[in-house]
N, C-alpha and C. Protein backbone atom coordinates (compact mmCIF):
# COMPACT_ATOMS: atom_id res chain seq x y z
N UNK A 1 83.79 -8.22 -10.56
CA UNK A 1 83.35 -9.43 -11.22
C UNK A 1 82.44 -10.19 -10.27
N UNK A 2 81.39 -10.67 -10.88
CA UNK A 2 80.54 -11.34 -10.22
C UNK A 2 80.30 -12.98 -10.57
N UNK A 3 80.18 -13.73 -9.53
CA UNK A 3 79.93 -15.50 -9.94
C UNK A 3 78.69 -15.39 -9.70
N UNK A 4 77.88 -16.59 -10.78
CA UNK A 4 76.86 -16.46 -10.65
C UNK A 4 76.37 -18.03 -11.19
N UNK A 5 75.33 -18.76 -10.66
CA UNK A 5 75.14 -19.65 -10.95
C UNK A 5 75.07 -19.80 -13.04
N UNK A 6 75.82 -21.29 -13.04
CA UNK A 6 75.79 -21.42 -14.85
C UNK A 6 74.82 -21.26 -15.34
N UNK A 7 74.25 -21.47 -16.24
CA UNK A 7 73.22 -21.71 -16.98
C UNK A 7 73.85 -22.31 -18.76
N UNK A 8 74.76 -22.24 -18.71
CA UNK A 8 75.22 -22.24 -20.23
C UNK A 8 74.58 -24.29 -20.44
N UNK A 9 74.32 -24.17 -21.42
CA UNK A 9 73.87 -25.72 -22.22
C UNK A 9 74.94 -26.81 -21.95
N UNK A 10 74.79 -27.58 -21.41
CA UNK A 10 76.01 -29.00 -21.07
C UNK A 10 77.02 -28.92 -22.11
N UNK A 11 78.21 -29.58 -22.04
CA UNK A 11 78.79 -29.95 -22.84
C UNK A 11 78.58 -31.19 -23.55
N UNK A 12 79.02 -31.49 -24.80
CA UNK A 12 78.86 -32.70 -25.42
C UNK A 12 78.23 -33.90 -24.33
N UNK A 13 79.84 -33.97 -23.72
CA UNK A 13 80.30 -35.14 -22.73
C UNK A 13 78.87 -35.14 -21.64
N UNK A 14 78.01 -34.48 -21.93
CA UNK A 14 77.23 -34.05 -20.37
C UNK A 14 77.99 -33.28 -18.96
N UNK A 15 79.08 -33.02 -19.21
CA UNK A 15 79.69 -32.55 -18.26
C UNK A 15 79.32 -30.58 -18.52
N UNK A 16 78.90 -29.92 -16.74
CA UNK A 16 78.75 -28.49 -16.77
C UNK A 16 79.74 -27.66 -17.67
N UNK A 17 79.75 -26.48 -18.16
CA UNK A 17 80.82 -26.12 -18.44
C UNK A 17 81.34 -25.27 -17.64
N UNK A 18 80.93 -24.95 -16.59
CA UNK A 18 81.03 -23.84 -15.69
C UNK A 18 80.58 -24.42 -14.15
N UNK A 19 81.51 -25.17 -13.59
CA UNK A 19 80.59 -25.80 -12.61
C UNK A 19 80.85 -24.82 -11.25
N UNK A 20 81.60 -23.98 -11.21
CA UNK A 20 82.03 -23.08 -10.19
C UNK A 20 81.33 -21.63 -10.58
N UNK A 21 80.49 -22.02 -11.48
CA UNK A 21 79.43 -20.62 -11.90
C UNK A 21 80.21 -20.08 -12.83
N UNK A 22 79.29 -19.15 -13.79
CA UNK A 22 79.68 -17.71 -14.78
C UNK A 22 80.12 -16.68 -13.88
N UNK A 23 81.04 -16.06 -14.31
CA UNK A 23 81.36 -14.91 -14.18
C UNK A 23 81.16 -13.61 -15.14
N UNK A 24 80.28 -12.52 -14.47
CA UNK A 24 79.46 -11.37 -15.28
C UNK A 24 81.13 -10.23 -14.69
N UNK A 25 81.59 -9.19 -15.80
CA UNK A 25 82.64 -8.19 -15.76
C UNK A 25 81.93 -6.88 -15.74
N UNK A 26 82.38 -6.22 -14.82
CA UNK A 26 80.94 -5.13 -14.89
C UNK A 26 82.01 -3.99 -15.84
N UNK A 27 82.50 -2.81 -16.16
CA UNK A 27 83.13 -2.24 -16.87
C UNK A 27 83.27 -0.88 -15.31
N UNK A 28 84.79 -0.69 -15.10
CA UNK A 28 85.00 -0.27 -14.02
C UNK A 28 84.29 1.21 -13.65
N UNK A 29 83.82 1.72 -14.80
CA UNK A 29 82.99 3.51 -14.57
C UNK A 29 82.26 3.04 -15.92
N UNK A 30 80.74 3.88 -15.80
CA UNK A 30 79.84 3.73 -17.13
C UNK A 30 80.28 4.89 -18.58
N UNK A 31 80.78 4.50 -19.10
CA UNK A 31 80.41 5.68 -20.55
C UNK A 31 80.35 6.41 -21.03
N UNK A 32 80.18 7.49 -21.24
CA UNK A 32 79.25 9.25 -21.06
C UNK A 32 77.77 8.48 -21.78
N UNK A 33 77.84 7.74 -22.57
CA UNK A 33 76.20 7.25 -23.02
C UNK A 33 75.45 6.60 -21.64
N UNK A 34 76.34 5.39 -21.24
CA UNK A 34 75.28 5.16 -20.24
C UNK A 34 75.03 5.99 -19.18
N UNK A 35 76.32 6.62 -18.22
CA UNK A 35 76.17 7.95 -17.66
C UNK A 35 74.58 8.79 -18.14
N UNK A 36 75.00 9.24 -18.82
CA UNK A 36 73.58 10.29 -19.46
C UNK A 36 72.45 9.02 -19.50
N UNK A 37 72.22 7.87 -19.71
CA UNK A 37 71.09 7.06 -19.59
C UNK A 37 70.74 7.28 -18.46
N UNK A 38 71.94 6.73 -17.39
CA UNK A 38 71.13 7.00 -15.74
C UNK A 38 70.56 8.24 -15.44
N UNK A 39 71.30 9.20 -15.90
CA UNK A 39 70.99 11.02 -15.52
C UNK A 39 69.66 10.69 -16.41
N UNK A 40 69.10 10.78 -17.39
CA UNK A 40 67.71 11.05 -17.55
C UNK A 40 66.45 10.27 -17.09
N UNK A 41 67.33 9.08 -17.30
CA UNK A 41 66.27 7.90 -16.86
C UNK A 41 65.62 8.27 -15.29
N UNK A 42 66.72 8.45 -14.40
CA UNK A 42 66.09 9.36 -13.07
C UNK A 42 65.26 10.16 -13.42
N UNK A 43 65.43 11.75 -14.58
CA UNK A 43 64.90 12.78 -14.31
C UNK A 43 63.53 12.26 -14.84
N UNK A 44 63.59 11.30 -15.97
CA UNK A 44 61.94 10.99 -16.75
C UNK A 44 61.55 10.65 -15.40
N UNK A 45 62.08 9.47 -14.96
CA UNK A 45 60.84 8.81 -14.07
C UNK A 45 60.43 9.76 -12.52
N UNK A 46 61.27 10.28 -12.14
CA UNK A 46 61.10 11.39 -11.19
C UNK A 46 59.68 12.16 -11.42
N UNK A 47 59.54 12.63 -12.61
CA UNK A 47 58.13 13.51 -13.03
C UNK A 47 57.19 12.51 -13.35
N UNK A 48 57.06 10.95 -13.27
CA UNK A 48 55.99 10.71 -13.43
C UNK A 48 55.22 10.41 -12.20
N UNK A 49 53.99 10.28 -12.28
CA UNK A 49 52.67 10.28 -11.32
C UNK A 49 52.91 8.86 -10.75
N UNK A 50 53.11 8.46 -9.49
CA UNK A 50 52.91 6.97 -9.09
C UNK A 50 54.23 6.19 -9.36
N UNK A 51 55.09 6.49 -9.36
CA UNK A 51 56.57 5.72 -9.71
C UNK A 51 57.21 6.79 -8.12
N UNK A 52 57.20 5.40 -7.19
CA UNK A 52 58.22 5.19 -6.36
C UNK A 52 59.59 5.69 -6.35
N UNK A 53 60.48 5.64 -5.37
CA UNK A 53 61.61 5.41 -5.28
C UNK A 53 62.21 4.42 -5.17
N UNK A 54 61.77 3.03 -5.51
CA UNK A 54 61.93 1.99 -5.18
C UNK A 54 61.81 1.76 -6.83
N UNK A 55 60.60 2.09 -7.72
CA UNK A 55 60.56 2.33 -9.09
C UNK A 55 62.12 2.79 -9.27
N UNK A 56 62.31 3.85 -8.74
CA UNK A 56 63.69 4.37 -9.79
C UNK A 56 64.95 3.36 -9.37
N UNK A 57 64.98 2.99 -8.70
CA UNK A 57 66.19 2.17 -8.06
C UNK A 57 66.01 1.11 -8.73
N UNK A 58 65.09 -0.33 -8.79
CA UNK A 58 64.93 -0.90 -9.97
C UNK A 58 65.19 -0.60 -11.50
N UNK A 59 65.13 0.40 -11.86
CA UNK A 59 65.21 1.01 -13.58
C UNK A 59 66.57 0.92 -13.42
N UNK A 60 67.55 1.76 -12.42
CA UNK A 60 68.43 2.43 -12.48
C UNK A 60 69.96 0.81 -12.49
N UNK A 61 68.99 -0.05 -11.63
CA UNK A 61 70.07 -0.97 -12.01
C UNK A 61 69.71 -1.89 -12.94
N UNK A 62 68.61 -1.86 -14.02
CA UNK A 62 68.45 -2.17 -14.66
C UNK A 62 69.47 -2.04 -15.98
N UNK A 63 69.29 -0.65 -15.65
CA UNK A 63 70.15 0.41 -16.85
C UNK A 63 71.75 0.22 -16.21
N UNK A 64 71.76 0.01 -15.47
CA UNK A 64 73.23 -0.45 -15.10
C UNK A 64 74.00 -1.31 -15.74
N UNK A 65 73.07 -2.77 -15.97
CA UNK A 65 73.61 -3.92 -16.08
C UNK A 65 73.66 -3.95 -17.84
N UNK A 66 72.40 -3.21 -18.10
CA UNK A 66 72.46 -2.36 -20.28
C UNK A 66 73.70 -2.02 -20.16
N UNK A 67 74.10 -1.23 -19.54
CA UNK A 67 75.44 0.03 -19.98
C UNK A 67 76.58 -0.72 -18.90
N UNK A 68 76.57 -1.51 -18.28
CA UNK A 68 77.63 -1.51 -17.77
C UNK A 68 78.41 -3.16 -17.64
N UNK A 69 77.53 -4.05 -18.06
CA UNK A 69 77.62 -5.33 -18.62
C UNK A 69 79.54 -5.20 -19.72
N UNK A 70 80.46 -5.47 -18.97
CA UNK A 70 81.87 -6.03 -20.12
C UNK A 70 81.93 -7.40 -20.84
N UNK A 71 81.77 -7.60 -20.05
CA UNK A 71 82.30 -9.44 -20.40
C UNK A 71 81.22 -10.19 -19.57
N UNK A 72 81.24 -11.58 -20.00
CA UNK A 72 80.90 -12.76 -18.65
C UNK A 72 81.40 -13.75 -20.39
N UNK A 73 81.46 -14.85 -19.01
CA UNK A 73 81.74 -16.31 -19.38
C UNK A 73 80.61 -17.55 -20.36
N UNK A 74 79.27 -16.79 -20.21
CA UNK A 74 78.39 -17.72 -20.88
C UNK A 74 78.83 -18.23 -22.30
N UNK A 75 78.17 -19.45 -22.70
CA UNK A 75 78.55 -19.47 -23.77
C UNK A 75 77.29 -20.42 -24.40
N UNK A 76 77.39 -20.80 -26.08
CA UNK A 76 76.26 -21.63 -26.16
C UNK A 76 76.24 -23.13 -26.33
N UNK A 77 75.00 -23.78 -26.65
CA UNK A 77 75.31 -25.08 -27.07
C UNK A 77 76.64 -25.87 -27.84
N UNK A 78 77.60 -25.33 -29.00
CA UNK A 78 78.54 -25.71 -29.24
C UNK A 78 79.68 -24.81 -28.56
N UNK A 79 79.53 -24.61 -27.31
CA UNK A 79 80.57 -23.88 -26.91
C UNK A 79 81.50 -22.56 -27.18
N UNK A 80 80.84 -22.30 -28.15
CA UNK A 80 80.95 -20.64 -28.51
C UNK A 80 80.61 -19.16 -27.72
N UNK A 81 81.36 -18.27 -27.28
CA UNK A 81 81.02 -17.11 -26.64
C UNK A 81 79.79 -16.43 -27.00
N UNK A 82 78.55 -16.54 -25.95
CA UNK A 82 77.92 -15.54 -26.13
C UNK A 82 78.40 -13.69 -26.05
N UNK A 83 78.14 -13.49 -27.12
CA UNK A 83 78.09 -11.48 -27.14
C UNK A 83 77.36 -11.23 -25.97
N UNK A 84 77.98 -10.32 -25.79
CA UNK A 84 77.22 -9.47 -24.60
C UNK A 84 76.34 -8.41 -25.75
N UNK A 85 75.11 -8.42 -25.50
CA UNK A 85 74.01 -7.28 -26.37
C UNK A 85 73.21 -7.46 -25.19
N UNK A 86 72.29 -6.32 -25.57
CA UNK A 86 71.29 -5.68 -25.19
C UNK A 86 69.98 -7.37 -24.57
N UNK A 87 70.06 -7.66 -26.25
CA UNK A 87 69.19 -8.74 -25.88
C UNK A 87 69.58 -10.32 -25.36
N UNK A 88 70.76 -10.56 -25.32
CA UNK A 88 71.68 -10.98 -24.23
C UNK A 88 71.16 -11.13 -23.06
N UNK A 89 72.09 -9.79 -22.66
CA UNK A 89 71.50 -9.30 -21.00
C UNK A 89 70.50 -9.40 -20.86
N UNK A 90 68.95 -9.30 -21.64
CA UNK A 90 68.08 -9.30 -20.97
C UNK A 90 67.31 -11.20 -21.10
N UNK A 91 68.22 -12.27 -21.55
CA UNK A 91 67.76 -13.43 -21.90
C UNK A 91 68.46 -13.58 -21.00
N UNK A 92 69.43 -13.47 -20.39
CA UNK A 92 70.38 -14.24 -19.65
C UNK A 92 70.78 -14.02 -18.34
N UNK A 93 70.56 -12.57 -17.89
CA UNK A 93 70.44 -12.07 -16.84
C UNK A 93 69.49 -11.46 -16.33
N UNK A 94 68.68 -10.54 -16.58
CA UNK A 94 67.06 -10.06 -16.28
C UNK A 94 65.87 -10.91 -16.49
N UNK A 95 66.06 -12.19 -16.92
CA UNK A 95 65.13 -13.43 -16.71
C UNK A 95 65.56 -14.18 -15.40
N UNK A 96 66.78 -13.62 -14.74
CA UNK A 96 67.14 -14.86 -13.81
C UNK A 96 67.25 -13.35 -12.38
N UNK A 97 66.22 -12.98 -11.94
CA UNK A 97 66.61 -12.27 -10.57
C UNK A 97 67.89 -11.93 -9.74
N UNK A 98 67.94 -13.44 -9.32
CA UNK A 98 68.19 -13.69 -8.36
C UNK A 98 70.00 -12.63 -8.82
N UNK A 99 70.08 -13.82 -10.14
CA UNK A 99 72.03 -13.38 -10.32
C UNK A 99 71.80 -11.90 -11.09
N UNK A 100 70.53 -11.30 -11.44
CA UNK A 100 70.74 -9.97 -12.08
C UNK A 100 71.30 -9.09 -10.74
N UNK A 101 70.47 -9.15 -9.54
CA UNK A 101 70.71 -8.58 -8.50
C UNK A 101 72.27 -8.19 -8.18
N UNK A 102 72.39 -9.53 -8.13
CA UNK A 102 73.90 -9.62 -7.96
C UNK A 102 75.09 -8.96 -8.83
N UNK A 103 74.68 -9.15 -9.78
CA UNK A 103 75.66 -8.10 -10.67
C UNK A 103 74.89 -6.58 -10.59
N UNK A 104 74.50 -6.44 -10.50
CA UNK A 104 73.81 -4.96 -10.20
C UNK A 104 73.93 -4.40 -9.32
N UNK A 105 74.07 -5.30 -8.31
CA UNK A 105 74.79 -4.40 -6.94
C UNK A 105 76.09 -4.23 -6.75
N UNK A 106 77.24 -5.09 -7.73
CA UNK A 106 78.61 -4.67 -7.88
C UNK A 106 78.40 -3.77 -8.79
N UNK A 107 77.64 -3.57 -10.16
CA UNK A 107 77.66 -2.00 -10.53
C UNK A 107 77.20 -1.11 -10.05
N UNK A 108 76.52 -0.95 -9.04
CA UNK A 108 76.01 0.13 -7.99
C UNK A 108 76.88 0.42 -7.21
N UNK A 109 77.48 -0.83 -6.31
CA UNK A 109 78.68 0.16 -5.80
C UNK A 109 79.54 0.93 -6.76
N UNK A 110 80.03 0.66 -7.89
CA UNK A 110 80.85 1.05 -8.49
C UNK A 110 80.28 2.59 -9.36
N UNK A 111 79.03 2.75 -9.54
CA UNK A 111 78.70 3.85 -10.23
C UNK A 111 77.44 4.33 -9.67
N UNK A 112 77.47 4.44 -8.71
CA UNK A 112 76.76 5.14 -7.71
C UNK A 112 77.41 6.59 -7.28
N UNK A 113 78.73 6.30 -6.64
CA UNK A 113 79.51 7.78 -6.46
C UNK A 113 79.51 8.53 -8.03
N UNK A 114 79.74 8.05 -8.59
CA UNK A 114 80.31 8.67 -9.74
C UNK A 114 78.81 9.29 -10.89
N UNK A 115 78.05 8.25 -10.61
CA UNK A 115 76.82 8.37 -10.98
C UNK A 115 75.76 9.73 -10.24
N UNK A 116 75.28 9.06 -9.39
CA UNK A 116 74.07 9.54 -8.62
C UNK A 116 74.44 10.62 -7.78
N UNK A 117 76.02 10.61 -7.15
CA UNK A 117 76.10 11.67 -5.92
C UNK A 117 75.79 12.97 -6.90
N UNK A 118 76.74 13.43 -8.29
CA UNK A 118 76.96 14.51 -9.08
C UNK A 118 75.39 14.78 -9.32
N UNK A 119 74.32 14.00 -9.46
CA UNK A 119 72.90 14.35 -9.59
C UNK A 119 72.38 15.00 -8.35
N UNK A 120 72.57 14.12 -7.33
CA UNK A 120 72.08 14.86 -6.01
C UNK A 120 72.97 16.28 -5.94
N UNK A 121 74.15 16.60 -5.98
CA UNK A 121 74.76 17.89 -5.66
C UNK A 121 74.27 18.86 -6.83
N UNK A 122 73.59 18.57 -7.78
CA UNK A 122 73.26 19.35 -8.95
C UNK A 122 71.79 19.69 -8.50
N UNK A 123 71.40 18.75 -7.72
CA UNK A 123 70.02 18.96 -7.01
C UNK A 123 69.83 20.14 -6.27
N UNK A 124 70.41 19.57 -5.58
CA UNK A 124 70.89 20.61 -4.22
C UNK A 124 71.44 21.79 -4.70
N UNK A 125 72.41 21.88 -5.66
CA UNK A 125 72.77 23.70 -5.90
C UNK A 125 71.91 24.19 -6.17
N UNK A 126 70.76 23.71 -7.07
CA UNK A 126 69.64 24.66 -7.73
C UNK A 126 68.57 24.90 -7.02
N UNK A 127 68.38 24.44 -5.68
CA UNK A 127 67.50 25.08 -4.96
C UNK A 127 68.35 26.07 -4.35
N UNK A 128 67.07 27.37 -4.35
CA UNK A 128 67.80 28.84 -4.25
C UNK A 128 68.27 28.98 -2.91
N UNK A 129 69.21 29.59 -2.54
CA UNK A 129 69.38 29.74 -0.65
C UNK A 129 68.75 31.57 -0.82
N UNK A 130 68.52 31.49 0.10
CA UNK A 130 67.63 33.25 0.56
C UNK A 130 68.18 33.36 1.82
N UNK A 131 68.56 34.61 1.78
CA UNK A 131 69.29 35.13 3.14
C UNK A 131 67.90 35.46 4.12
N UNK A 132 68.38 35.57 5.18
CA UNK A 132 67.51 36.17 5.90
C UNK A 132 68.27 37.34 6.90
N UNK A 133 67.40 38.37 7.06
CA UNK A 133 68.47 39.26 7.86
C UNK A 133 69.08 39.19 9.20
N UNK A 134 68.34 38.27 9.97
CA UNK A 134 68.35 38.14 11.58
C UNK A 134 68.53 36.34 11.45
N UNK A 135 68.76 35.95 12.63
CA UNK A 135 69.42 34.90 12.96
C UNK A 135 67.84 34.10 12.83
N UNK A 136 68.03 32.88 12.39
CA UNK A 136 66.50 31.76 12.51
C UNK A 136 67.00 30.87 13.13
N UNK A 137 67.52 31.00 14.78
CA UNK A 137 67.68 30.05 15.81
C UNK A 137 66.74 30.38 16.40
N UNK A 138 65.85 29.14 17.32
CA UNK A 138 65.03 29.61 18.34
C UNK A 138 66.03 30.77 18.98
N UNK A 139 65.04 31.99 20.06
CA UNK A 139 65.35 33.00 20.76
C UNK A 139 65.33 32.00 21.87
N UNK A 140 66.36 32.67 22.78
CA UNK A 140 66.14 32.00 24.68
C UNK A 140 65.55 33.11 25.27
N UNK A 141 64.79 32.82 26.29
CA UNK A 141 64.19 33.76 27.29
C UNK A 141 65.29 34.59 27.84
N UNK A 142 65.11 35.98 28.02
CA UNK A 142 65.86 37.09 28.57
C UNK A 142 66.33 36.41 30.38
N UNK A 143 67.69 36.64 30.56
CA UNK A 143 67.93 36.01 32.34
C UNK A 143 66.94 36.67 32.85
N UNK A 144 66.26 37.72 32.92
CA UNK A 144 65.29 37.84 34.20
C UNK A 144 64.63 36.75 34.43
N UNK A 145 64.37 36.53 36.23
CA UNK A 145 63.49 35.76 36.57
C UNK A 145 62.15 35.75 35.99
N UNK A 146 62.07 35.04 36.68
CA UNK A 146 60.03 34.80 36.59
C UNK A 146 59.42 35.55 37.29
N UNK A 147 58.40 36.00 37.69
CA UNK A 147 57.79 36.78 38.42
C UNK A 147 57.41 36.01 39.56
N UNK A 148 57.77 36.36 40.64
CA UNK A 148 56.80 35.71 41.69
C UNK A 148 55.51 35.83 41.95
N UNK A 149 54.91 34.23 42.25
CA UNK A 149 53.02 34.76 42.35
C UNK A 149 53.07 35.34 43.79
N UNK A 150 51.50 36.18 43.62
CA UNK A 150 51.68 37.68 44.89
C UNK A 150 51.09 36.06 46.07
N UNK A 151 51.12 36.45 47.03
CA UNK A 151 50.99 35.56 48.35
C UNK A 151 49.76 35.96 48.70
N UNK A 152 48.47 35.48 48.79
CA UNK A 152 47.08 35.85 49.21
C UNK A 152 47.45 36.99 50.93
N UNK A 153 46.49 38.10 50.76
CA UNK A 153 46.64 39.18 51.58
C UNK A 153 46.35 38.33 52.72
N UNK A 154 46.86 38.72 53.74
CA UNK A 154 45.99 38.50 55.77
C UNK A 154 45.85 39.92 55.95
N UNK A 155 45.92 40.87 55.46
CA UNK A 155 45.16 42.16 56.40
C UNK A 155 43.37 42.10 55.75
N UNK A 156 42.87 42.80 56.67
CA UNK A 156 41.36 42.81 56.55
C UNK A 156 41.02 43.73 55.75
N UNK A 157 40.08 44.03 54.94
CA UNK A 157 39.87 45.77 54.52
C UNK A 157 39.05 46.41 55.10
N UNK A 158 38.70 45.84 56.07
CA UNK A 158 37.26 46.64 57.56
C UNK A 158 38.88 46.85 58.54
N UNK A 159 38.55 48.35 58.57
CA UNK A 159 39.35 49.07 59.66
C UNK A 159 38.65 48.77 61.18
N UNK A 160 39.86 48.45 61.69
CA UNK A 160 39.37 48.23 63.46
C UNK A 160 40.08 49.28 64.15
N UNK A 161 39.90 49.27 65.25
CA UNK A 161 40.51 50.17 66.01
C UNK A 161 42.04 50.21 66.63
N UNK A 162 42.35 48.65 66.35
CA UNK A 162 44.11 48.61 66.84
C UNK A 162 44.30 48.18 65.58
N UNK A 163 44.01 48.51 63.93
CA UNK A 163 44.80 48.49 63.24
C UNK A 163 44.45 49.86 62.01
N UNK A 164 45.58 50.05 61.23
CA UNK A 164 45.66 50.96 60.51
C UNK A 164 45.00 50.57 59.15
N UNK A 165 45.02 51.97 58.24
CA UNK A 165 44.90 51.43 56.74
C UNK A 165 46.36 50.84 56.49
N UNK A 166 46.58 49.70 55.58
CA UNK A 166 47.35 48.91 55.27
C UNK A 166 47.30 48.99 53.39
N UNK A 167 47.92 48.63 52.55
CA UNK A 167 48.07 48.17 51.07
C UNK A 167 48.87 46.44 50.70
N UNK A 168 48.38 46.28 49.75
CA UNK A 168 48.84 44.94 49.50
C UNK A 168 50.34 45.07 49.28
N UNK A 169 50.43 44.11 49.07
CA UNK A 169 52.48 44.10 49.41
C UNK A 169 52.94 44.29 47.83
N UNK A 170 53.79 44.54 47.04
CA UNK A 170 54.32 44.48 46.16
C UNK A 170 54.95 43.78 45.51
N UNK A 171 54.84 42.14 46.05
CA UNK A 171 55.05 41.28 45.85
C UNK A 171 54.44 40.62 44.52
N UNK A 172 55.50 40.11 43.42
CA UNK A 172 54.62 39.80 41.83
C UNK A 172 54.62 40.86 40.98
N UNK A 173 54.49 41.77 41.53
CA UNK A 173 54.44 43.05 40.78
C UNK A 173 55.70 43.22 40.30
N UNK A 174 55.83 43.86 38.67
CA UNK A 174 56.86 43.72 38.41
C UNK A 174 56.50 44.62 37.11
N UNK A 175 57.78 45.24 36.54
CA UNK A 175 57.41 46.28 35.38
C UNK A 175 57.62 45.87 34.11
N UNK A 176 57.12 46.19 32.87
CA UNK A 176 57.39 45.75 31.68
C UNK A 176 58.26 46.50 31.17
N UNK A 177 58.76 47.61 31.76
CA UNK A 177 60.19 47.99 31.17
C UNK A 177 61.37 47.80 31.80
N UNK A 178 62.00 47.90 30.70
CA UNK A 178 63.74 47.20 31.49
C UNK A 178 64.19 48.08 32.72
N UNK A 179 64.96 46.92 33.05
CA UNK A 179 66.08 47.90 34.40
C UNK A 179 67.12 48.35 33.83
């Protein structure tokens, strides 16, 4: 249940009739009608061109407060219960922001799980899973080291007389097949 500032017409006396605010009754789970309103109303607006997610979230508690509106306290000039209808809700609560919000976000918590999660998991099953045969983790490098860089030569390649033929060291060198 939500309080929400009055609006209902004074009483005779001039006195509020509601001076501690209306109270809007949201209906504790939606319907199978309004249910199925939210389920399509997502899927229409989902396929259209230029409608947000911020678009569907607006609609969706729009359509909340249609289908999920029980009771509230308003009433009219001679003090008679306003009906809750369609065109109601939208004179009395979707003209006024501020308190639509407000009741719309106690029916969101409330039909959100019950609502939206069963859409998302219906989402999610129908995209296909595909095996793959081998693992799709990055690979780690094999423990062998690194190769060491070779160390610039000091023998000469002009033979002298107090030294021999010599070869570069084997240092860096290293094989591309396993040990």
């Amino acid at each position: 249940m939500a309080t929400i500032a009055c609006e209902c017409p004074v009483s005779r006396d001039g006195t509020a009739r509601h001076p501690e605010g209306d109270t809007v009754t949201v209906k504790p789970a939606l319907d199978f009608q309004g249910a199925v309103a939210v389920r399509n109303l997502i899927a229409l607006m989902a396929g259209e061109v230029g409608v947000t997610d911020a678009d569907i979230l607006a609609a969706l508690s729009e359509t909340y407060l249609y289908h999920g509106v029980e009771s509230w306290t308003f009433v009219d000039a001679k003090g008679k219960d306003v009906p809750v209808t369609r065109e109601n809700i939208h004179d009395l609560l979707l003209s006024r922001p501020l308190e639509a919000m407000l009741v719309s976000d106690e029916a969101d918590a409330l039909y959100q799980p019950a609502v939206v999660l069963p859409l998302v998991q219906r989402a999610l099953g129908s995209l296909q899973s595909t095996q793959t045969d081998g693992s799709t983790s990055a690979t780690t490098p094999s423990s062998t080291p690194p190769p060491t860089p070779s160390s610039p030569s000091s023998t000469s390649t002009i033979q002298t007389d107090d030294t021999g033929k010599t070869s570069r060291p084997l240092v860096g060198v290293y094989s591309s097949s396993p040990s």
